[in-house]
C-alpha atoms as a PDB file:
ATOM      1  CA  UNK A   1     118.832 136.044 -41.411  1.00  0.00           C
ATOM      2  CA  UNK A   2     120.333 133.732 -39.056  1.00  0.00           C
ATOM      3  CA  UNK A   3     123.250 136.173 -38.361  1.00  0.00           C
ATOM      4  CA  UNK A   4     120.521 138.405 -37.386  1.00  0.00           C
ATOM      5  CA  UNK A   5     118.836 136.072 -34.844  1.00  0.00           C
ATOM      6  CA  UNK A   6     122.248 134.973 -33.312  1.00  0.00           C
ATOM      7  CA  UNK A   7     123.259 138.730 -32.957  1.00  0.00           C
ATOM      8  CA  UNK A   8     119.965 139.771 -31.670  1.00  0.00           C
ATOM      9  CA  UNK A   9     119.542 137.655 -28.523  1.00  0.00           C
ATOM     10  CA  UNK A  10     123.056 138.734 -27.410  1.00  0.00           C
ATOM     11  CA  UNK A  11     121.749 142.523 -27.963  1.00  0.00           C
ATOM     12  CA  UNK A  12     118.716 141.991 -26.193  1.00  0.00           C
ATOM     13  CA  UNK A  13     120.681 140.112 -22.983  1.00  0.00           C
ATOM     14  CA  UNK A  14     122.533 143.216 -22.751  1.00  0.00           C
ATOM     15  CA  UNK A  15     120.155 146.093 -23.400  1.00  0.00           C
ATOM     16  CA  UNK A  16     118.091 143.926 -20.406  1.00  0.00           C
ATOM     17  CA  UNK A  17     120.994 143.056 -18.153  1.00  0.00           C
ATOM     18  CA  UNK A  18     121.975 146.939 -17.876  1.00  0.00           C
ATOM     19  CA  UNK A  19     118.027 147.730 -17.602  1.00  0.00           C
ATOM     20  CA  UNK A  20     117.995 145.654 -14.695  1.00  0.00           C
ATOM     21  CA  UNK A  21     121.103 146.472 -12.812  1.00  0.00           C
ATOM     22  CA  UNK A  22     120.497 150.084 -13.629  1.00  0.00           C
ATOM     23  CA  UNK A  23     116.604 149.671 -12.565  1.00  0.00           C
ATOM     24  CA  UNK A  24     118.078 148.076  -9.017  1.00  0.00           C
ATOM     25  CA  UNK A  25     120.109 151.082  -8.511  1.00  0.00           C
ATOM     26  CA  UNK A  26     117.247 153.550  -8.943  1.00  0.00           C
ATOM     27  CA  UNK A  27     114.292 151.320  -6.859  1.00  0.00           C
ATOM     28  CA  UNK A  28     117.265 150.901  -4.143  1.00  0.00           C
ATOM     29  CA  UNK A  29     117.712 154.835  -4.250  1.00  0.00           C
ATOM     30  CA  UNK A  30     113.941 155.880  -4.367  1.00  0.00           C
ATOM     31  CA  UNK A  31     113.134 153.355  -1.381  1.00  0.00           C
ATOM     32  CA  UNK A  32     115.539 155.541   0.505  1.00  0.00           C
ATOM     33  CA  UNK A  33     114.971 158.796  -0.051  1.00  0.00           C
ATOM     34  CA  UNK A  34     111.390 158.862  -1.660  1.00  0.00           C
ATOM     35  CA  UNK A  35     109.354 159.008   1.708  1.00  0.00           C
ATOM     36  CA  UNK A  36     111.818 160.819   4.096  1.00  0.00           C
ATOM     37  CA  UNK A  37     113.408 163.703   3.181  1.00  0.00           C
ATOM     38  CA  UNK A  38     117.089 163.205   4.403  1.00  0.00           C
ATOM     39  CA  UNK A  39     118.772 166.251   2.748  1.00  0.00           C
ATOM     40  CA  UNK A  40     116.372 168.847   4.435  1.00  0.00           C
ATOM     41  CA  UNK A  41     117.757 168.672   7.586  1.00  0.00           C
ATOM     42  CA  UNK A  42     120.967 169.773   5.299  1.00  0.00           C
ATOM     43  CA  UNK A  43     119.360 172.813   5.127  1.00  0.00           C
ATOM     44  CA  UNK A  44     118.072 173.158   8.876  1.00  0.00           C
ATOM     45  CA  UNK A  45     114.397 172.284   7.550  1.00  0.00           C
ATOM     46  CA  UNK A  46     112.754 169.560   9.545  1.00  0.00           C
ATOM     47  CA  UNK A  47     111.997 165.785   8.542  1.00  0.00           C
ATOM     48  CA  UNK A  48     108.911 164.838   6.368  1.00  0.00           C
ATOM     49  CA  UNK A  49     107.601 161.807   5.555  1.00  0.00           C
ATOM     50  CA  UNK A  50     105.853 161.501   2.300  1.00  0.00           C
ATOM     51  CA  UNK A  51     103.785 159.535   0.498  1.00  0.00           C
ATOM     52  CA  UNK A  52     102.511 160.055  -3.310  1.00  0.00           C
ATOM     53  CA  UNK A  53     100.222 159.033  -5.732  1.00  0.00           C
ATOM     54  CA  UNK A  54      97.767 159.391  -9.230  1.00  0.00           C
ATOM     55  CA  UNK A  55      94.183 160.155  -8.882  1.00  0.00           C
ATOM     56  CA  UNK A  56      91.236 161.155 -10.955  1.00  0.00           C
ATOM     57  CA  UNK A  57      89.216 163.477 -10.427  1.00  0.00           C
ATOM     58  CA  UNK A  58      85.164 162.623 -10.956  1.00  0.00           C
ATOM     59  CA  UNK A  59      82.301 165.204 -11.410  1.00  0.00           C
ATOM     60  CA  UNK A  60      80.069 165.150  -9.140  1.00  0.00           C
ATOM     61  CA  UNK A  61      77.156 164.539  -9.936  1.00  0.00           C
ATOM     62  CA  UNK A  62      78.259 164.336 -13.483  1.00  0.00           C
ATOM     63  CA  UNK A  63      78.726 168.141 -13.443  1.00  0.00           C
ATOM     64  CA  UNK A  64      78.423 169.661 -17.148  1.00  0.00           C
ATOM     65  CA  UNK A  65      81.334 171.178 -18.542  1.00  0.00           C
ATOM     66  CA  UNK A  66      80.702 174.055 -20.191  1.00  0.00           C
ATOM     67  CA  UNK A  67      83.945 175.459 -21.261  1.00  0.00           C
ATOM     68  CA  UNK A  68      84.198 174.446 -24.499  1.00  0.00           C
ATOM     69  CA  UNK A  69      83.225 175.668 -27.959  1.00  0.00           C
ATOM     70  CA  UNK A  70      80.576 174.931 -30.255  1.00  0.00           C
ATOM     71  CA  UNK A  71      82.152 174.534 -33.668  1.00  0.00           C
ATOM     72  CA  UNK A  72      79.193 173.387 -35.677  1.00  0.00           C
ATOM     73  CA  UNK A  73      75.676 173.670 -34.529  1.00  0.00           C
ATOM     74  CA  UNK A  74      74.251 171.590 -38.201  1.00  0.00           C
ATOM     75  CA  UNK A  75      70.470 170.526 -37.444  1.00  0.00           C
ATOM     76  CA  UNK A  76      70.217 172.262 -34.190  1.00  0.00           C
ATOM     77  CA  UNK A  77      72.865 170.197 -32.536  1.00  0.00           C
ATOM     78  CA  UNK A  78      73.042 170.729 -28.542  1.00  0.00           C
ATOM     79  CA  UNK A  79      76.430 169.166 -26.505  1.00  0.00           C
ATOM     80  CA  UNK A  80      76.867 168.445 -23.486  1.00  0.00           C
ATOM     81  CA  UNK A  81      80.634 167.296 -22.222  1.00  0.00           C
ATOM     82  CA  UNK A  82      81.254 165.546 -19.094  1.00  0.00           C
ATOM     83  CA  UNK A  83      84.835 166.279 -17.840  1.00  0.00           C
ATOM     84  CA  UNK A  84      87.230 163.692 -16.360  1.00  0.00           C
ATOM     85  CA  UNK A  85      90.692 164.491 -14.941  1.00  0.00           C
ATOM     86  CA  UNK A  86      93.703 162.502 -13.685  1.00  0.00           C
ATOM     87  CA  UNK A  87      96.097 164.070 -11.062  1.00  0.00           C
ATOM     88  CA  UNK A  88      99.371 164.062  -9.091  1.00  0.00           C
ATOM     89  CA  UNK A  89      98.997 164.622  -5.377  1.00  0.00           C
ATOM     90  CA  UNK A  90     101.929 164.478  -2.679  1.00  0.00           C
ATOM     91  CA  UNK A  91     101.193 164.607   0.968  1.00  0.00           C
ATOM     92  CA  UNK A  92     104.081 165.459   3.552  1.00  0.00           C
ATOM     93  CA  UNK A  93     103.854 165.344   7.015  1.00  0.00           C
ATOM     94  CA  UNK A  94     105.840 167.262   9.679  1.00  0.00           C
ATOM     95  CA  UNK A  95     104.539 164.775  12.158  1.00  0.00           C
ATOM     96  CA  UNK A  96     107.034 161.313  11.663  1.00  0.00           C
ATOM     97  CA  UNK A  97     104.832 159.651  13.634  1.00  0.00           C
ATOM     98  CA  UNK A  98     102.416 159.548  10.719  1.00  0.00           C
ATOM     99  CA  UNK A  99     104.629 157.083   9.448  1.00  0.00           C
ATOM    100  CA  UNK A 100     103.155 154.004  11.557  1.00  0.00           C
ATOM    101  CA  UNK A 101      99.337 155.139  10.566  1.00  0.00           C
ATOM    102  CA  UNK A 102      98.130 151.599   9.025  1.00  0.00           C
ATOM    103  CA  UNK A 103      97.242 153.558   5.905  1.00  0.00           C
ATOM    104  CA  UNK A 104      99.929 155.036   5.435  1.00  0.00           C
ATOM    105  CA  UNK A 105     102.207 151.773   6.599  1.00  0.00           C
ATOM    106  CA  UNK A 106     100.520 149.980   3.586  1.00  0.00           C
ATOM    107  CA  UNK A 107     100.725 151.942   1.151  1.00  0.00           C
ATOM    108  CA  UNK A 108     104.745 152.377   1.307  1.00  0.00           C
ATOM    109  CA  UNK A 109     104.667 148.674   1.482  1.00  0.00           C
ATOM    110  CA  UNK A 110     102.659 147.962  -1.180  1.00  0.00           C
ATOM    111  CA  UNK A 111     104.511 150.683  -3.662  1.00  0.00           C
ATOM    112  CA  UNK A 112     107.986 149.377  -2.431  1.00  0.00           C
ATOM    113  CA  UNK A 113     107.184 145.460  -2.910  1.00  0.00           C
ATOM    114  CA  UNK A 114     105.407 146.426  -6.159  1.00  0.00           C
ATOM    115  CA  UNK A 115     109.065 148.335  -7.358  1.00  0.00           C
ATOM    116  CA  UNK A 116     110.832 145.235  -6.467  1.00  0.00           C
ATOM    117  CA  UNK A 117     107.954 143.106  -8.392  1.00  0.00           C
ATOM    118  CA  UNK A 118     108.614 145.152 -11.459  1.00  0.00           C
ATOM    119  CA  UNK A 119     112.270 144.520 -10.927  1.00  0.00           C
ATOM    120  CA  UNK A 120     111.643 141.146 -11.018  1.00  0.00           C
ATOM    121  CA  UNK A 121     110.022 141.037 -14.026  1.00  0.00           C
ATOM    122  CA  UNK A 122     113.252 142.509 -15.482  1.00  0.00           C
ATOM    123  CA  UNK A 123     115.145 139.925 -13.646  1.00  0.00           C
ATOM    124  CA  UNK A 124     113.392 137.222 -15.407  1.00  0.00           C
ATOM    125  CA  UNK A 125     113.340 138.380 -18.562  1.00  0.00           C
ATOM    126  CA  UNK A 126     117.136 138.917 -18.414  1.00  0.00           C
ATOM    127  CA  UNK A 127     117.409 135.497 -17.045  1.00  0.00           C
ATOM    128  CA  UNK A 128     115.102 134.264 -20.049  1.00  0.00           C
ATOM    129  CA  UNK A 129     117.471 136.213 -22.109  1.00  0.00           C
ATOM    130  CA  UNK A 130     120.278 134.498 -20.789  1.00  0.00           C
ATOM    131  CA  UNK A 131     119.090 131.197 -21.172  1.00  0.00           C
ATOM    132  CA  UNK A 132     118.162 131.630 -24.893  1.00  0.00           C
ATOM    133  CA  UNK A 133     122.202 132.835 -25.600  1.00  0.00           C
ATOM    134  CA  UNK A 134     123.490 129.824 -24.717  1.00  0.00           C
ATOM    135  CA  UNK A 135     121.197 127.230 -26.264  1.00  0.00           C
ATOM    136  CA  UNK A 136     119.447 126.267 -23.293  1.00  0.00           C
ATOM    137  CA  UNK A 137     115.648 127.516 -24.353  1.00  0.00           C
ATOM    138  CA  UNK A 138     113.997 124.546 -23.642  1.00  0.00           C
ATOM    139  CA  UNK A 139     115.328 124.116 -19.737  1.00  0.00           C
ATOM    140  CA  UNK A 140     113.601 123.981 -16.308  1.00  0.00           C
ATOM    141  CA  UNK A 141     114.901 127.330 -15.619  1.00  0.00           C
ATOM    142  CA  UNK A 142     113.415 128.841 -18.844  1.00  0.00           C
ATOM    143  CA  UNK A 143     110.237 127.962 -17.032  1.00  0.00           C
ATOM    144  CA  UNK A 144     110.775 129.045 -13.760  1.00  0.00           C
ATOM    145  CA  UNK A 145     111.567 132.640 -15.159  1.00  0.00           C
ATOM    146  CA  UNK A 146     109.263 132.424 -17.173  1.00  0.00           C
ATOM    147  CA  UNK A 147     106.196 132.066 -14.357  1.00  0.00           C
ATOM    148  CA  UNK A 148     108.101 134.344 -12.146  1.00  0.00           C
ATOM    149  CA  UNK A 149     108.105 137.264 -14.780  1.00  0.00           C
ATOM    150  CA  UNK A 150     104.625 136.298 -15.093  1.00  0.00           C
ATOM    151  CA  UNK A 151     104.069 136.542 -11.396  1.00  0.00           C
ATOM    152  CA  UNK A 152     106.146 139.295 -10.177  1.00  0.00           C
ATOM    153  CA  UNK A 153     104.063 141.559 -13.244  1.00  0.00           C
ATOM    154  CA  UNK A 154     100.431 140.480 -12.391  1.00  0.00           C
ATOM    155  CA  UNK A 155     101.796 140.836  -8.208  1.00  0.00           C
ATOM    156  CA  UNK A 156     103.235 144.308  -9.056  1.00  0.00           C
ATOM    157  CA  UNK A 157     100.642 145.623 -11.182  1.00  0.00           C
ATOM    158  CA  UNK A 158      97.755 144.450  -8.641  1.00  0.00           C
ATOM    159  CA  UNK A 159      99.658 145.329  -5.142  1.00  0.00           C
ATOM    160  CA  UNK A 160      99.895 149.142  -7.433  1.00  0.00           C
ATOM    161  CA  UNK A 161      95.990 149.196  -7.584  1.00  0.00           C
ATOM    162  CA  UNK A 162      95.130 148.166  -4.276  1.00  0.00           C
ATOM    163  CA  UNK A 163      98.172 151.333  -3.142  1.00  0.00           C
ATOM    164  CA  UNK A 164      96.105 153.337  -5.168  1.00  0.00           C
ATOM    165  CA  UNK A 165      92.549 153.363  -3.403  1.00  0.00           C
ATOM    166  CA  UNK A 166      94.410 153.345  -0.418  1.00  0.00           C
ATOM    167  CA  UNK A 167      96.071 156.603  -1.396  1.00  0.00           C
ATOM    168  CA  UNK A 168      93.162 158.083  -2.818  1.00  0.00           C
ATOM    169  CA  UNK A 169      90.807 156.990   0.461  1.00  0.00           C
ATOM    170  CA  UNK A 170      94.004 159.178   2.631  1.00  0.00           C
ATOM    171  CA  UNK A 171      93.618 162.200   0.395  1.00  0.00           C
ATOM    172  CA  UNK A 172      90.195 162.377   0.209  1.00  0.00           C
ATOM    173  CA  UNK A 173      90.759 162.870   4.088  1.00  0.00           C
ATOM    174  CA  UNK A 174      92.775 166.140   3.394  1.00  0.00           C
ATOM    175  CA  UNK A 175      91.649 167.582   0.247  1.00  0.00           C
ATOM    176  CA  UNK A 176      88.357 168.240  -1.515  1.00  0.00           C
ATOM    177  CA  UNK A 177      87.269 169.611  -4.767  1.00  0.00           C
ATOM    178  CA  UNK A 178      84.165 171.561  -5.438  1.00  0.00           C
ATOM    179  CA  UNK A 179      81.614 169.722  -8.199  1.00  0.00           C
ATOM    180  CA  UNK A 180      84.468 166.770  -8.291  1.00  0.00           C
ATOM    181  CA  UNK A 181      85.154 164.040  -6.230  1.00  0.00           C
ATOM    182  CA  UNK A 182      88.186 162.486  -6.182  1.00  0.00           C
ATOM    183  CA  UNK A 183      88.946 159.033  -7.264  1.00  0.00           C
ATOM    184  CA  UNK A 184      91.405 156.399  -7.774  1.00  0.00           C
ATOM    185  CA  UNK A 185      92.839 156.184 -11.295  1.00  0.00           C
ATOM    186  CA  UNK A 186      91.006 152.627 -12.842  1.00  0.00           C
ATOM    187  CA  UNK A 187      93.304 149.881 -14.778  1.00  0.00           C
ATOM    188  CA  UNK A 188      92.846 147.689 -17.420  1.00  0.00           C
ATOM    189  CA  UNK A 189      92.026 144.750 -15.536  1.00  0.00           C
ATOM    190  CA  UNK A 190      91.102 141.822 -18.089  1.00  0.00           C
ATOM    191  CA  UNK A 191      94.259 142.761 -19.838  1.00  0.00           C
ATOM    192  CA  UNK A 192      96.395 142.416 -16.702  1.00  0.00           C
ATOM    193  CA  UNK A 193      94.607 139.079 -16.075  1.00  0.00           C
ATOM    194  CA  UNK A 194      94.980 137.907 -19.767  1.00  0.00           C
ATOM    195  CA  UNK A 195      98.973 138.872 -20.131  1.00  0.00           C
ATOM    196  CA  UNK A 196      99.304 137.354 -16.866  1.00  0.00           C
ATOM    197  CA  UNK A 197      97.501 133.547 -18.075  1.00  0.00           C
ATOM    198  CA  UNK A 198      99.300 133.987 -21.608  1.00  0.00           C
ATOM    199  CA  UNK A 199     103.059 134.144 -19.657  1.00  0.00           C
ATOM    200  CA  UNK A 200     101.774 131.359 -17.560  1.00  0.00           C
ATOM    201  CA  UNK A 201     100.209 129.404 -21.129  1.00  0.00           C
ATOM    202  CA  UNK A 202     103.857 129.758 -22.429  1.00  0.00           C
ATOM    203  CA  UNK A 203     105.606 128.546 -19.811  1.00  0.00           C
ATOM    204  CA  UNK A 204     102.971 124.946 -19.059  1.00  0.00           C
ATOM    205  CA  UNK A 205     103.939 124.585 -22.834  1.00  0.00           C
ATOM    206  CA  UNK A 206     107.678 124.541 -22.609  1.00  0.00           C
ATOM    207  CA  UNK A 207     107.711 122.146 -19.675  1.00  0.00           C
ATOM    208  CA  UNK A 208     105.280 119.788 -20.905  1.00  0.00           C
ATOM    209  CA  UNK A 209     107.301 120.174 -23.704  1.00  0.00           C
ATOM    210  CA  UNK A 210     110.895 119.296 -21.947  1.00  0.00           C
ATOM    211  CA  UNK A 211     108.756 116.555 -20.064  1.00  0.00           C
ATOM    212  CA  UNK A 212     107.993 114.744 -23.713  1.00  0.00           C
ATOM    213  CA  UNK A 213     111.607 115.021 -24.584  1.00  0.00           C
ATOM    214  CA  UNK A 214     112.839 113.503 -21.538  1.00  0.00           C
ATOM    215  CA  UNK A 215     110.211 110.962 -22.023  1.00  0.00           C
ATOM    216  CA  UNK A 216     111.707 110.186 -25.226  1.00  0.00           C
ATOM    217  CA  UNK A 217     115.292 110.406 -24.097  1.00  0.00           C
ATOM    218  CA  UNK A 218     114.451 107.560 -21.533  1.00  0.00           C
ATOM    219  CA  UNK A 219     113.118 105.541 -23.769  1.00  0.00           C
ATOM    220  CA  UNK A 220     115.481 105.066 -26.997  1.00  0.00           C
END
């Protein structure tokens, strides 16, 4: 069992070191080329910037949806369903000055500081990771990367949400469905919150922790 534990830290440091330097790659390469399209003018087609986003998609008001089946009608059993749908949306525009629109200025901030906030995360954990190969669990750094994975996730998560109704309040601007409105797509708040406090629980307990044992070391 203890060959086990020994071996498994080392696997997880590595499985998380390549997740983040290959996760750094990717955010570095969508923050380039996700809102401008570079390689269309390749092809003699002009430049676009883009933005993109979830939504859901709300009836309005609380439209019936008939097109389902009745399978059993037992006791003269009426249903009525009321439909909810997420969605994709992607707006260019052939008009680059749409780029410094506050809108639309915030919400490629917000998505690109929220990438690198998930990429933190990583960071930390590796770091974590790190710490716990060479015997150093119980160190100051242990509990700096531990409350910066468990700010960086809580940032990322919330600056995604607020990106969200901003996206959603833009493409309500452009597009409209009949019976529906569109929406932004709601998160799990409380857990966010709750993940968030635990990460931060952990690491209070390790330093207080570290602070008793240098307590002790000063005093023998």
């Amino acid at each position: 069992m203890k060959t086990i534990q020994r071996d498994f830290i080392p696997f997880l440091y590595w499985i998380f070191k390549i997740w983040f330097w290959v996760q750094l790659v990717i955010t570095l390469g969508l923050v380039s080329v996700n809102y401008v399209d570079w390689f269309g003018s390749l092809h003699d087609e002009p430049l676009r910037f883009t933005i993109r986003g979830n939504f859901a998609l709300i009836p309005n008001p609380n439209k019936p949806d008939t097109t389902f089946q009745l399978i059993r009608d037992e006791g003269g059993a009426e249903v009525i369903s009321l439909i909810h749908r997420n969605g994709w949306a992607r707006i260019d525009y052939a008009d680059l000055s749409q780029m410094l629109e506050s809108e639309n200025v915030l919400i490629v901030s917000l998505e690109v500081i929220a990438w690198f906030g998930w990429l933190m995360c990583v960071y930390s954990i590796y770091r974590i990771l790190r710490q716990c190969k060479y015997g150093d669990v119980f160190h100051r750094n242990t509990v700096r990367f531990i409350r910066w994975g468990a700010g960086s996730y809580f940032a990322a998560d919330f600056l995604s949400y607020i990106k969200s109704q901003i996206f959603t309040n833009v493409l309500q601007y452009h597009i409209k469905y009949d019976d529906f409105y569109i929406s932004d797509v709601k998160k799990d708040t409380i857990a966010l919150v709750v993940c968030s406090l635990l990460l931060a629980l952990i690491a209070e307990v390790i330093n207080y922790g570290i602070t008793l044992k240098e307590e002790q070391d000063l005093t023998i």
